[in-house]
Protein backbone atom coordinates (compact mmCIF):
# COMPACT_ATOMS: atom_id res chain seq x y z
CA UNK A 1 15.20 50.93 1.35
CA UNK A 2 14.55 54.48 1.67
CA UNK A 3 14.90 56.35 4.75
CA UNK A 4 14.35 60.27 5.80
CA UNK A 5 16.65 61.33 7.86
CA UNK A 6 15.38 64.31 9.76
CA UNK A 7 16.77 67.89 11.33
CA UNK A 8 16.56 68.88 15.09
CA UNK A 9 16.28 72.18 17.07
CA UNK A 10 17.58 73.28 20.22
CA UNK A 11 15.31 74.54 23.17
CA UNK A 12 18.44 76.04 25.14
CA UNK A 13 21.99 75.42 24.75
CA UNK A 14 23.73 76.09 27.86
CA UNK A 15 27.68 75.61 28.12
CA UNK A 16 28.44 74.28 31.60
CA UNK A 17 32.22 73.48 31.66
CA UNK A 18 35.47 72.93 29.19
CA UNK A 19 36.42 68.89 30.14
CA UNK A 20 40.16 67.76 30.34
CA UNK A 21 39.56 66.14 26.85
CA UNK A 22 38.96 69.40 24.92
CA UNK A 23 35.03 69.30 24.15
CA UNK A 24 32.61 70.76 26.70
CA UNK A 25 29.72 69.75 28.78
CA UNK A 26 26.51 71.23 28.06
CA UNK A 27 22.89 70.96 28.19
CA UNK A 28 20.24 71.03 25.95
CA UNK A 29 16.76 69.88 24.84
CA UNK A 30 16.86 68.31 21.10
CA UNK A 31 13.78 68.61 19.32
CA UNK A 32 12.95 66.74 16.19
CA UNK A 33 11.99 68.60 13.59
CA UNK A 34 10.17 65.84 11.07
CA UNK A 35 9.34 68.08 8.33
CA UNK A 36 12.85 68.97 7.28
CA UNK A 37 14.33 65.84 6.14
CA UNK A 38 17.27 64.45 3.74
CA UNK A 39 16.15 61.48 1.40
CA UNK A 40 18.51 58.33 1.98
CA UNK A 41 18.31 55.53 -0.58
CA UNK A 42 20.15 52.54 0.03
CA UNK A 43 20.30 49.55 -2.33
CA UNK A 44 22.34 46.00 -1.65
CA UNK A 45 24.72 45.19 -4.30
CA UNK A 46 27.13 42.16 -5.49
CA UNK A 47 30.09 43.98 -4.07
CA UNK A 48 31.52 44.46 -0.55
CA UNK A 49 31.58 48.05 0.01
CA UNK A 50 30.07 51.27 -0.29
CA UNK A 51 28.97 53.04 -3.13
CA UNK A 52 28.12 56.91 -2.66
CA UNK A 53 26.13 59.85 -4.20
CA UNK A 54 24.85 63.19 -3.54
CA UNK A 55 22.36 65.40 -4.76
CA UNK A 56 20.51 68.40 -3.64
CA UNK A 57 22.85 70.39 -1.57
CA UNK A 58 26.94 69.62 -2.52
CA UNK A 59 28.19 67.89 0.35
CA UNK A 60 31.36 70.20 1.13
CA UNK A 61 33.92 66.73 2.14
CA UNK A 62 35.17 63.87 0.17
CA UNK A 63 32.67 60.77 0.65
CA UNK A 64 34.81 59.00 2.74
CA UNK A 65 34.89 61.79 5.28
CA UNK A 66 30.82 61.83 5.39
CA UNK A 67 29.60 60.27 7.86
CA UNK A 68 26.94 58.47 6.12
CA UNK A 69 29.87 56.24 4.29
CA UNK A 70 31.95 56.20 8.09
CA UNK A 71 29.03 54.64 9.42
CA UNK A 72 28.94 52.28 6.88
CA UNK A 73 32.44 51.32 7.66
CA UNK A 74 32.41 51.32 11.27
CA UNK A 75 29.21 48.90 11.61
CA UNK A 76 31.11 46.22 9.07
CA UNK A 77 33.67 46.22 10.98
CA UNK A 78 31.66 45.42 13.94
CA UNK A 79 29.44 42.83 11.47
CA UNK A 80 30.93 41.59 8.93
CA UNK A 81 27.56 40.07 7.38
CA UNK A 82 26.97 43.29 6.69
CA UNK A 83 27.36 43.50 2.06
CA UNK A 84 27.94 46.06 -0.49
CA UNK A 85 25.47 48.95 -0.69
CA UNK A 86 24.82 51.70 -3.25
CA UNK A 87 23.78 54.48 -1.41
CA UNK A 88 22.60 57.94 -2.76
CA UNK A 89 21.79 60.99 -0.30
CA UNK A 90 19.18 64.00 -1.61
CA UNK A 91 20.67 66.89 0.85
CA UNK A 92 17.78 69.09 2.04
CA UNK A 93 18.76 69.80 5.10
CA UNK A 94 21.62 72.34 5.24
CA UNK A 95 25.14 71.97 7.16
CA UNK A 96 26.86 74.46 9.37
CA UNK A 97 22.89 75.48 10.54
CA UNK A 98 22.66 73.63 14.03
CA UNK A 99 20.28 71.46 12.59
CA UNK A 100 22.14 68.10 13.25
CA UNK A 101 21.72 66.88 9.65
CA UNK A 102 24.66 64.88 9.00
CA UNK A 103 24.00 63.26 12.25
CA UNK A 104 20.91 62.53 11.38
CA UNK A 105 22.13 61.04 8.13
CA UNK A 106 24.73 58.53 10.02
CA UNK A 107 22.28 57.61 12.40
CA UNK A 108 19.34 56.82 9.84
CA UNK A 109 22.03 54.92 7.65
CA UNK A 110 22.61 52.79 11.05
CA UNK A 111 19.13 51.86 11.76
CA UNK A 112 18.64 50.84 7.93
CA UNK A 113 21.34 48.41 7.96
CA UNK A 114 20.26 47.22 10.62
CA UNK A 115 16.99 46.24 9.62
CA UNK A 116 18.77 45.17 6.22
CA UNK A 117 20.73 42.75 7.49
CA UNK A 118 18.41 41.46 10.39
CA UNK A 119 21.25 42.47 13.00
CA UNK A 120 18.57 43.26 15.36
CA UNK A 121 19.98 45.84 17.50
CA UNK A 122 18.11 47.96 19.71
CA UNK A 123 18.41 51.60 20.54
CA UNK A 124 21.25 51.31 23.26
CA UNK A 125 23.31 49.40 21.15
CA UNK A 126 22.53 51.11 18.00
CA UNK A 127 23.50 54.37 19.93
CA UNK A 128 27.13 53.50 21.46
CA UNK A 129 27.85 52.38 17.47
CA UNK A 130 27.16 55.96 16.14
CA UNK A 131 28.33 57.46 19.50
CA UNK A 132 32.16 58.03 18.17
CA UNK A 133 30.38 59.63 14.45
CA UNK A 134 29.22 63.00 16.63
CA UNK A 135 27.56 63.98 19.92
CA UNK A 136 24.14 63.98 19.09
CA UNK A 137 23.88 60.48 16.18
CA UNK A 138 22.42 58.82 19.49
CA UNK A 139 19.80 61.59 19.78
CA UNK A 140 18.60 60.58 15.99
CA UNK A 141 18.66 56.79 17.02
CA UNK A 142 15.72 57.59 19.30
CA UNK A 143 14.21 60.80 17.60
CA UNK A 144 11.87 61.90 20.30
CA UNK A 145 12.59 64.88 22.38
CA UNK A 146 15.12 64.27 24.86
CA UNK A 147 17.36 66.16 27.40
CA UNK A 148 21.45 65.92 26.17
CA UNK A 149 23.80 66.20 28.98
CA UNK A 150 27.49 65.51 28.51
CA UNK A 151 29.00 66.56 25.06
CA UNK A 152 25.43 65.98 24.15
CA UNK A 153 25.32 62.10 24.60
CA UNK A 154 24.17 61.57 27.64
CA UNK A 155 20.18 61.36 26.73
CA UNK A 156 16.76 61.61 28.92
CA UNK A 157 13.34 61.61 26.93
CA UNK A 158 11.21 64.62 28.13
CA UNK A 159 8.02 64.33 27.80
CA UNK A 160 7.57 67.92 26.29
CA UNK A 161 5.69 68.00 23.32
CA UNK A 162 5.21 71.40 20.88
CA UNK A 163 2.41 69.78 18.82
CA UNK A 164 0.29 72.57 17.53
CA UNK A 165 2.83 75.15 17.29
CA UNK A 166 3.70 76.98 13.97
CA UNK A 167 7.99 76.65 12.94
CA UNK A 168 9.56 78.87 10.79
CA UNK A 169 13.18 78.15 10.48
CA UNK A 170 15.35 80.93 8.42
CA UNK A 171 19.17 79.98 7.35
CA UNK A 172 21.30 82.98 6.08
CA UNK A 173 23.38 82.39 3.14
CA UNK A 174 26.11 81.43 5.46
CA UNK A 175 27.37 78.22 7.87
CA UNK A 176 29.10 78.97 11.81
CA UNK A 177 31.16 76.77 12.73
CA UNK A 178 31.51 74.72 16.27
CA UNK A 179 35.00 76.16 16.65
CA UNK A 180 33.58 79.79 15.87
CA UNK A 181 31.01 79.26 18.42
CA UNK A 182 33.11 78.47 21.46
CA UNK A 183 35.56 81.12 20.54
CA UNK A 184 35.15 83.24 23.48
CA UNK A 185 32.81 81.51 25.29
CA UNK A 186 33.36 81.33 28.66
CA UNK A 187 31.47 78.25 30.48
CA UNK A 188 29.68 79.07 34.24
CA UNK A 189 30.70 75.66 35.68
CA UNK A 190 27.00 75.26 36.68
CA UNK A 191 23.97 73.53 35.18
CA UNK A 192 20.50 75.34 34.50
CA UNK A 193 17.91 73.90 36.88
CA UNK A 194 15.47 73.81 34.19
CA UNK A 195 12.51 71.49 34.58
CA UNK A 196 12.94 67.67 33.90
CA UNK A 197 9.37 67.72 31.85
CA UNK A 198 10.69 70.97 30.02
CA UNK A 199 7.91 72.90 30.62
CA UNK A 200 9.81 76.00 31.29
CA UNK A 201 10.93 75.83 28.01
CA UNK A 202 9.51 79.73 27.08
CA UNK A 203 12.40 80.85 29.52
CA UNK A 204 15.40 78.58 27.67
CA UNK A 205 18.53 80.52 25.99
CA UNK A 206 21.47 79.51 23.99
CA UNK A 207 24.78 80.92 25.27
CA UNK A 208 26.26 80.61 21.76
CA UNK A 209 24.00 83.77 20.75
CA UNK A 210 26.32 85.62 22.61
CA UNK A 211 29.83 84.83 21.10
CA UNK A 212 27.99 84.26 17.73
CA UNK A 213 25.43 87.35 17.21
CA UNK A 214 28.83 89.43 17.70
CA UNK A 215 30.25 87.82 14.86
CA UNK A 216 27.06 87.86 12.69
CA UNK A 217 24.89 91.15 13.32
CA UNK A 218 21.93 89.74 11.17
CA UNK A 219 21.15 86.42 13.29
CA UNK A 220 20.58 89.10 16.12
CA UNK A 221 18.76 90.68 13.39
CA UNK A 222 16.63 87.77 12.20
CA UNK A 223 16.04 86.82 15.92
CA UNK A 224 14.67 90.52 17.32
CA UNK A 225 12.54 90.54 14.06
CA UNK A 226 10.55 87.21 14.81
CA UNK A 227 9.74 88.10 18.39
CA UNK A 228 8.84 91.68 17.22
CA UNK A 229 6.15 89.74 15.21
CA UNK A 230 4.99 88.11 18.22
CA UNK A 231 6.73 84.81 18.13
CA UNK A 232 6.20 82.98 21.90
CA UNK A 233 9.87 81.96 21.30
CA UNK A 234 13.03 82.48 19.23
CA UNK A 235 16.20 81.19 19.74
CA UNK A 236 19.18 80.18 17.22
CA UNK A 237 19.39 76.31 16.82
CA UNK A 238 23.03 74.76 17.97
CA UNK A 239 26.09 77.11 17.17
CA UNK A 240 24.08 77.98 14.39
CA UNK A 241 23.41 79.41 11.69
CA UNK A 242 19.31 78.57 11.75
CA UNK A 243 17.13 80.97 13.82
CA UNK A 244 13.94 79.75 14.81
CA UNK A 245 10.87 80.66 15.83
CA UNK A 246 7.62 78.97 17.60
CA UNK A 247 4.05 80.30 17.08
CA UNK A 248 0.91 79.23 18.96
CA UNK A 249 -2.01 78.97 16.77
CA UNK A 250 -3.94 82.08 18.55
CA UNK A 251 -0.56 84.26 18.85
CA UNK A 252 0.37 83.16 15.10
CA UNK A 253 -3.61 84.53 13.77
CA UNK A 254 -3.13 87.56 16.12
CA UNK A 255 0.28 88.38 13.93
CA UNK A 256 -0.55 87.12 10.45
CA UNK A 257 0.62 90.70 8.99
CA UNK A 258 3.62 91.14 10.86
CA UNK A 259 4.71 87.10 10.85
CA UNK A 260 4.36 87.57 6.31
CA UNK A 261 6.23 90.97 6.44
CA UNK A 262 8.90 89.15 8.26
CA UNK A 263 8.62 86.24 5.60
CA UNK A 264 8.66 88.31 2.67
CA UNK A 265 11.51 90.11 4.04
CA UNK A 266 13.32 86.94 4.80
CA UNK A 267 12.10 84.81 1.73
CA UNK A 268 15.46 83.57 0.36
CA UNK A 269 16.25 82.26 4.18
CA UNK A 270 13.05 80.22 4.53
CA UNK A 271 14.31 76.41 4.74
CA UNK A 272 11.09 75.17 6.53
CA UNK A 273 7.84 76.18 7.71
CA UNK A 274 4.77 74.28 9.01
CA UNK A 275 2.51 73.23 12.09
CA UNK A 276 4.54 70.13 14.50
CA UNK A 277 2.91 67.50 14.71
């Protein structure tokens, strides 16, 4: 079987409060972003474990640390039927960028098994497996735009949709970290009221921008340089590194000079750009 796991984008990131356990509540609205996707082959074999490759982009753990192989291991715990599989990842989609990839990965590995083995599990329960993996696996269980509440867990479909709008996604030559994110960040203890359909979405910010764009001069760069070239919105994805921005078709012709200068200047940070469908 071959799967494709895909990247996300945040519309907002609001930090709301630091919880007793260490993480933080937040809010956000997780786009899918189907265009930018890792490759995921997954074979049965005669054995009773996992077998594991990469290509494309190094993975920078060992593979039992990625969460592709600690998927594996949690959901044979939980169902034992489950066999030996040789499984080898292409890496597209780049890490440290606040593009959710490796979620994506664990979360695309789940749903294949489970169609492989005939566990037939739906979304709920496919979603409280990958829950302990990271925050947002149950977003890529589901894979349609949804509002994340909680540490990013707590999920409710929106029924915003960007179809029609031009992406261009740059990633500098370097990752940011969660921790380096929330250094400094001081949470309001309130919630956005942003509309439940998300169509206030044009007015939407990530508080990481803040703590980050200190740290990294050229993502506030990057960022002032897309909506200079008349991009309805820009925002950095996650705690970054990826800076986005969305073009109507109209606003996107209007630009076509100053959207290519910014292009050409940026070429080496271009890791996906296309129409959403």
């Amino acid at each position: 079987m071959i799967v494709f796991p895909n990247a996300k984008i945040n519309l907002g990131l609001h930090v709301v409060r630091r919880r007793s356990d260490g993480y933080h509540d937040l809010q956000t609205l997780f786009y899918p972003v189907l265009g930018l996707n890792d490759e995921l082959e997954i074979e049965t074999t005669q054995g009773d474990d996992i077998q594991f490759s990469n290509d494309g982009i190094e993975i920078d753990c060992n593979a039992e640390d990625n969460l592709i192989v600690r998927c594996y291991r949690s959901m044979k715990e939980h169902y034992p039927s489950i066999g030996g599989v040789s499984v080898r990842l292409s890496k597209h989609i780049p890490f440290g960028a606040g593009l959710g990839g490796g979620s994506s990965d664990a979360a695309f590995m789940a749903k294949a098994l489970n169609a492989m083995y005939d566990l037939h599990l739906n979304n709920e329960q496919l979603s409280a497996l990958v829950r302990p993996l990271g925050a947002d696996c149950p977003f890529f269980i589901y894979n349609t735009p949804c509002w994340a509440r909680g540490i990013g867990d707590l999920l409710t479909p929106t029924p915003l949709r960007l179809n029609g709008y031009f992406l261009l996604m740059l990633k500098p030559p370097f990752p940011v970290s969660t921790r380096t994110a929330y250094a400094g960040m001081q949470p309001t203890g309130t919630e956005q009221q942003w509309q439940a359909d998300g169509s206030d979405w044009l007015t939407y910010t990530n508080d990481f921008e803040t703590t980050v764009f200190q740290q990294f001069p050229l993502l506030a760069e990057i960022k002032s340089r897309l909506l200079a070239s008349g991009a309805n919105y820009a925002a950095m994805s996650g705690s970054g590194s990826t800076i986005f921005a969305l073009f109507d078709k109209q606003t996107l012709n209007r630009n076509k000079q100053q959207v290519e200068e910014v292009k050409n200047d940026f070429s080496q940070m271009i890791i996906y750009q296309g129409y959403i469908q």
